[in-house]
Protein backbone atom coordinates (compact mmCIF):
# COMPACT_ATOMS: atom_id res chain seq x y z
CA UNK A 1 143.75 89.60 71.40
CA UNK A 2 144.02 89.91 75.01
CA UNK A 3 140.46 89.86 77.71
CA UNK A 4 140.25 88.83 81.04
CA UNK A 5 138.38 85.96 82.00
CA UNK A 6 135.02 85.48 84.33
CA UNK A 7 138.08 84.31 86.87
CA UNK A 8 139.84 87.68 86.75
CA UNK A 9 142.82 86.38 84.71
CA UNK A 10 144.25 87.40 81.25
CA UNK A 11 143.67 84.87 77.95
CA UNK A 12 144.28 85.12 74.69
CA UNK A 13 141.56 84.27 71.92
CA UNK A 14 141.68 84.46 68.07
CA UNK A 15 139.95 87.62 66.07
CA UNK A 16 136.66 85.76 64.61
CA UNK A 17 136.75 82.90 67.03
CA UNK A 18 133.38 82.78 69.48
CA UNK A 19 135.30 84.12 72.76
CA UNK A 20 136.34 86.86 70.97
CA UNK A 21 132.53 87.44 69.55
CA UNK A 22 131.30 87.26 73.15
CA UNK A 23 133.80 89.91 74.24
CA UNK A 24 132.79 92.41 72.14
CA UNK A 25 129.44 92.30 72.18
CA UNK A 26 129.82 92.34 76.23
CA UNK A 27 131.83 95.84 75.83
CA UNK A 28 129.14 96.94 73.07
CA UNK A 29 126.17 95.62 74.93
CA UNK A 30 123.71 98.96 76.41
CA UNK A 31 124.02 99.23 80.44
CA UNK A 32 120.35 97.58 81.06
CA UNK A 33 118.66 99.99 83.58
CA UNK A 34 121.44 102.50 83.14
CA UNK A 35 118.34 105.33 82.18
CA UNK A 36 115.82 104.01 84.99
CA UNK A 37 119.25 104.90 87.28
CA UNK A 38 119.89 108.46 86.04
CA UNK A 39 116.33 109.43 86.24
CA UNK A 40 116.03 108.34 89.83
CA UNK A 41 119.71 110.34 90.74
CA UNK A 42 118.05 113.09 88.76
CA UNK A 43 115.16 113.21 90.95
CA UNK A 44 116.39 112.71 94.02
CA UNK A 45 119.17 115.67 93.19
CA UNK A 46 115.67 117.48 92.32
CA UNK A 47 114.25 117.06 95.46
CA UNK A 48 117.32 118.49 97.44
CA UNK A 49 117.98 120.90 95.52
CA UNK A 50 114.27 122.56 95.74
CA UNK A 51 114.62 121.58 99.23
CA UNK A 52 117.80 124.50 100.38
CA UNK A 53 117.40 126.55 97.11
CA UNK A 54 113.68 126.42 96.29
CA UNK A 55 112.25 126.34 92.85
CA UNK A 56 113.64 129.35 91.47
CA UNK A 57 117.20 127.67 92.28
CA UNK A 58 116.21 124.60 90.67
CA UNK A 59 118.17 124.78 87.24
CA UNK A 60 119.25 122.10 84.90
CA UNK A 61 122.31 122.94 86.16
CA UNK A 62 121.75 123.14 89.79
CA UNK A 63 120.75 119.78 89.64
CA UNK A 64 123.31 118.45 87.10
CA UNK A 65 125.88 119.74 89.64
CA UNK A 66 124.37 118.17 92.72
CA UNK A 67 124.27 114.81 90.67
CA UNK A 68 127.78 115.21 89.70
CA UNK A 69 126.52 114.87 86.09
CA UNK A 70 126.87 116.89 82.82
CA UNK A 71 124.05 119.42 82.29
CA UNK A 72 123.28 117.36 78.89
CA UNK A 73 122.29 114.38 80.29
CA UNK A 74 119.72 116.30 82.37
CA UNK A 75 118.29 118.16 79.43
CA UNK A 76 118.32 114.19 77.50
CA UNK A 77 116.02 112.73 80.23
CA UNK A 78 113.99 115.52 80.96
CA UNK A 79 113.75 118.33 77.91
CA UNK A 80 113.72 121.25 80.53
CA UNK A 81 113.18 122.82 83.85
CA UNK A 82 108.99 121.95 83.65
CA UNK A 83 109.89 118.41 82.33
CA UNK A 84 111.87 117.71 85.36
CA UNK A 85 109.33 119.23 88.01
CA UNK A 86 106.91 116.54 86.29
CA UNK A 87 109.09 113.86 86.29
CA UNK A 88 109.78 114.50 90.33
CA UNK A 89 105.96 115.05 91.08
CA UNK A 90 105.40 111.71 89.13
CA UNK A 91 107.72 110.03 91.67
CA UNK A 92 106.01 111.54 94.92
CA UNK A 93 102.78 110.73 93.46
CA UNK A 94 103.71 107.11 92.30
CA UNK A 95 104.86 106.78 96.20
CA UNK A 96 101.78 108.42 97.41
CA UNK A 97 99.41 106.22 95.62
CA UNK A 98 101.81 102.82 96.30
CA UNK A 99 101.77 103.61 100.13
CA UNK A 100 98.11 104.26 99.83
CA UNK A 101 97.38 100.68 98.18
CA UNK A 102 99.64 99.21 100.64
CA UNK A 103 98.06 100.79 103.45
CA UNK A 104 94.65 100.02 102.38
CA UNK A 105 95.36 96.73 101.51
CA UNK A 106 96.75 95.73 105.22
CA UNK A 107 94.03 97.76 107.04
CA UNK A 108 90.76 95.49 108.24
CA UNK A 109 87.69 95.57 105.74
CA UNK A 110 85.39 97.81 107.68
CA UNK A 111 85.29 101.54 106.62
CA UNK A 112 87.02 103.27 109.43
CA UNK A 113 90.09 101.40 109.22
CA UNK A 114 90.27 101.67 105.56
CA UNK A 115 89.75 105.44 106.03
CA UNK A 116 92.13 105.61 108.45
CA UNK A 117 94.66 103.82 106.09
CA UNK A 118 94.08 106.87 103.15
CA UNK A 119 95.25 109.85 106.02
CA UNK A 120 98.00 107.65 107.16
CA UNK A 121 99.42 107.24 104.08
CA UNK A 122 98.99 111.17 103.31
CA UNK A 123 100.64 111.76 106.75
CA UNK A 124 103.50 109.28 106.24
CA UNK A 125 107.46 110.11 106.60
CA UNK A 126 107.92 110.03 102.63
CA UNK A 127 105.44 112.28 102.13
CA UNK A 128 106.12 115.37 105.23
CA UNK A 129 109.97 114.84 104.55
CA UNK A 130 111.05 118.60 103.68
CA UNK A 131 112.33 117.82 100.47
CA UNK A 132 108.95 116.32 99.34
CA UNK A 133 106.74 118.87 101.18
CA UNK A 134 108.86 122.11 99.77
CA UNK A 135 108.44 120.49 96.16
CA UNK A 136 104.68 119.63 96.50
CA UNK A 137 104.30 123.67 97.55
CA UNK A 138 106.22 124.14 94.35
CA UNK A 139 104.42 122.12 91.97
CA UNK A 140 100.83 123.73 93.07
CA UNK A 141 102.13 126.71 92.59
CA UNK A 142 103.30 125.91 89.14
CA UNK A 143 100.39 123.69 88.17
CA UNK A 144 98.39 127.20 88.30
CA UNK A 145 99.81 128.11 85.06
CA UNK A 146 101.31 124.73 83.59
CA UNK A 147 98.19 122.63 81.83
CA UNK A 148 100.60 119.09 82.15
CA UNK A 149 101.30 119.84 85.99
CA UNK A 150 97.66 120.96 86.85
CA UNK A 151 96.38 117.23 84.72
CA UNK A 152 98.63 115.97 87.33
CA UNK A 153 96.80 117.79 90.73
CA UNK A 154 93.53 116.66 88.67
CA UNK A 155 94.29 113.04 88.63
CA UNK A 156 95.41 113.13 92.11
CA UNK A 157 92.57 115.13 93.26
CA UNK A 158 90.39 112.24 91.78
CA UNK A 159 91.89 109.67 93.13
CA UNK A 160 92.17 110.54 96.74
CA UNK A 161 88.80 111.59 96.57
CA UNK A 162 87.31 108.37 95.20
CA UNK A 163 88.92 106.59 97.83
CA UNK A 164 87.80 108.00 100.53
CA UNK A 165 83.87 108.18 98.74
CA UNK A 166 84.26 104.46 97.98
CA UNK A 167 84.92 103.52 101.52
CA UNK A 168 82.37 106.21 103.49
CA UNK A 169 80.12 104.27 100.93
CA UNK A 170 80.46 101.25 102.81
CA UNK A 171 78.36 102.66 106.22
CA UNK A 172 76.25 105.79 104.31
CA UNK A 173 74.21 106.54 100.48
CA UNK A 174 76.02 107.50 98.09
CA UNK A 175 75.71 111.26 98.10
CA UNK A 176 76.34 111.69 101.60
CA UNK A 177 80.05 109.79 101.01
CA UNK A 178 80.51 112.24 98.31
CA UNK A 179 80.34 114.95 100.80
CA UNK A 180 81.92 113.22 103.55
CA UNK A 181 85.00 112.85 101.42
CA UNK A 182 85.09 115.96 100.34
CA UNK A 183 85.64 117.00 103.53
CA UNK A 184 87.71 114.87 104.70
CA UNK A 185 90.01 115.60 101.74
CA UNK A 186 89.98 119.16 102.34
CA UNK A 187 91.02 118.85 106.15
CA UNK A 188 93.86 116.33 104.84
CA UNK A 189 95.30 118.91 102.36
CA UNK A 190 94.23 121.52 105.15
CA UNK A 191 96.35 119.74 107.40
CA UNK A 192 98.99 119.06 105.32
CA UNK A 193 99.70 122.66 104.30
CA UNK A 194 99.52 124.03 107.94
CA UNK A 195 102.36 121.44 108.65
CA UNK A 196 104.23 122.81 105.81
CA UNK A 197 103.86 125.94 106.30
CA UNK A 198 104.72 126.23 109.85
CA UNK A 199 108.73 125.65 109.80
CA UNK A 200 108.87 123.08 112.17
CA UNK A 201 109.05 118.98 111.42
CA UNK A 202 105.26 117.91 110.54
CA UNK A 203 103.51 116.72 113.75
CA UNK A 204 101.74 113.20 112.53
CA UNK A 205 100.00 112.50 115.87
CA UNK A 206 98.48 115.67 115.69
CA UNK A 207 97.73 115.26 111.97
CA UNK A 208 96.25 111.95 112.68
CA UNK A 209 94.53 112.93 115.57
CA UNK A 210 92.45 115.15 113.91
CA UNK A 211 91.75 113.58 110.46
CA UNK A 212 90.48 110.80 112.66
CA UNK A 213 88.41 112.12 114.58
CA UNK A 214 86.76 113.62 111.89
CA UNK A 215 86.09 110.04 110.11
CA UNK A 216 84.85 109.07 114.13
CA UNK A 217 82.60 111.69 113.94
CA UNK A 218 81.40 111.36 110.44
CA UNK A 219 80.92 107.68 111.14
CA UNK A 220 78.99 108.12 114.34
CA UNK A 221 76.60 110.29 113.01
CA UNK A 222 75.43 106.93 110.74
CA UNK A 223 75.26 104.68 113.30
């Protein structure tokens, strides 16, 4: 038979004989990564697609469409509609919680900057894109009524919140922090959906500004 060589041009090997075992299991060998590459096509199609038709508009075959992909392979990866709102939260939260580490882990040891680290990552592009920001308004809305989304908010909800405990710690006793980063959560998510809401791009500085000052204020009232 006839196959083309690793130097682009055309040989010919014998049926049985170890080329010709090598070519075809490279034509029968899986696409490695091919699924990891849908899902992330999928997801970002998600995104957009929440983003100009909201959730409503969000079908299987919305986002098969924007993808350029066969509703089936949608409904493969993801089951349904909820199944595919998880998967895309799971991806905003997965950046949310690397930017946080990465943020944290750059910031100086002392409380304020590692503080100041948690609202920046909150406040970063990624996160008040309008694709992202229209699909987190989405997903609390559904995680009212869907048990797997609102596990989701839980987790998320715990983590931010030991964060931010953990390092207000660091200057005050333990049950203070607690209360300390409960507020400081609250003004974040406060924050957050006042930005969202208002129908202009998110204003970070402002954001910032304010979060901060809190922690400044907090902070000060320890020293």
């Amino acid at each position: 038979m006839a196959v083309r060589n690793h130097s682009g041009r055309i040989v010919f090997v014998f049926r049985g004989s170890p080329e010709a075992n090598a070519s075809n299991s490279a034509r029968t060998m899986p696409k490695l990564g091919m699924r990891e590459i849908r899902r992330a096509q999928l997801i970002d199609a998600t995104l957009l697609t929440i983003d100009q038709t909201g959730l409503a508009g969000a079908t299987l075959a919305s986002v098969a469409q924007r993808a350029s992909i066969s509703t089936g392979i949608v409904s493969h990866y993801f089951g349904d509609k909820d199944g595919l709102l998880e998967a895309t939260m799971r991806h905003v939260l997965r950046d949310l919680w690397q930017a946080t580490s990465r943020r944290r882990r750059a910031a100086k040891a002392d409380p304020r900057s590692k503080l100041r680290a948690v609202v920046a990552a909150n406040f970063d592009a990624e996160q008040t894109s309008g694709p992202v920001m229209k699909t987190w308004l989405a997903f609390w809305s559904e995680s009212m009524h869907k048990p797997q989304l609102r596990r989701l908010q839980y987790v998320n909800t715990r983590r931010l919140n030991s964060n931010l405990c953990a390092d207000f710690s660091k200057a005050m006793p333990r049950a203070v922090a607690r209360r300390a980063a409960s507020g400081l959560a609250a003004l974040i998510d406060g924050l957050w959906l006042r930005g969202a809401l208002s129908g202009e791009p998110f204003d970070t500085k402002a954001a910032l500004r304010v979060a901060n000052d809190y922690i400044d204020l907090v902070l000060a009232s320890r020293e």
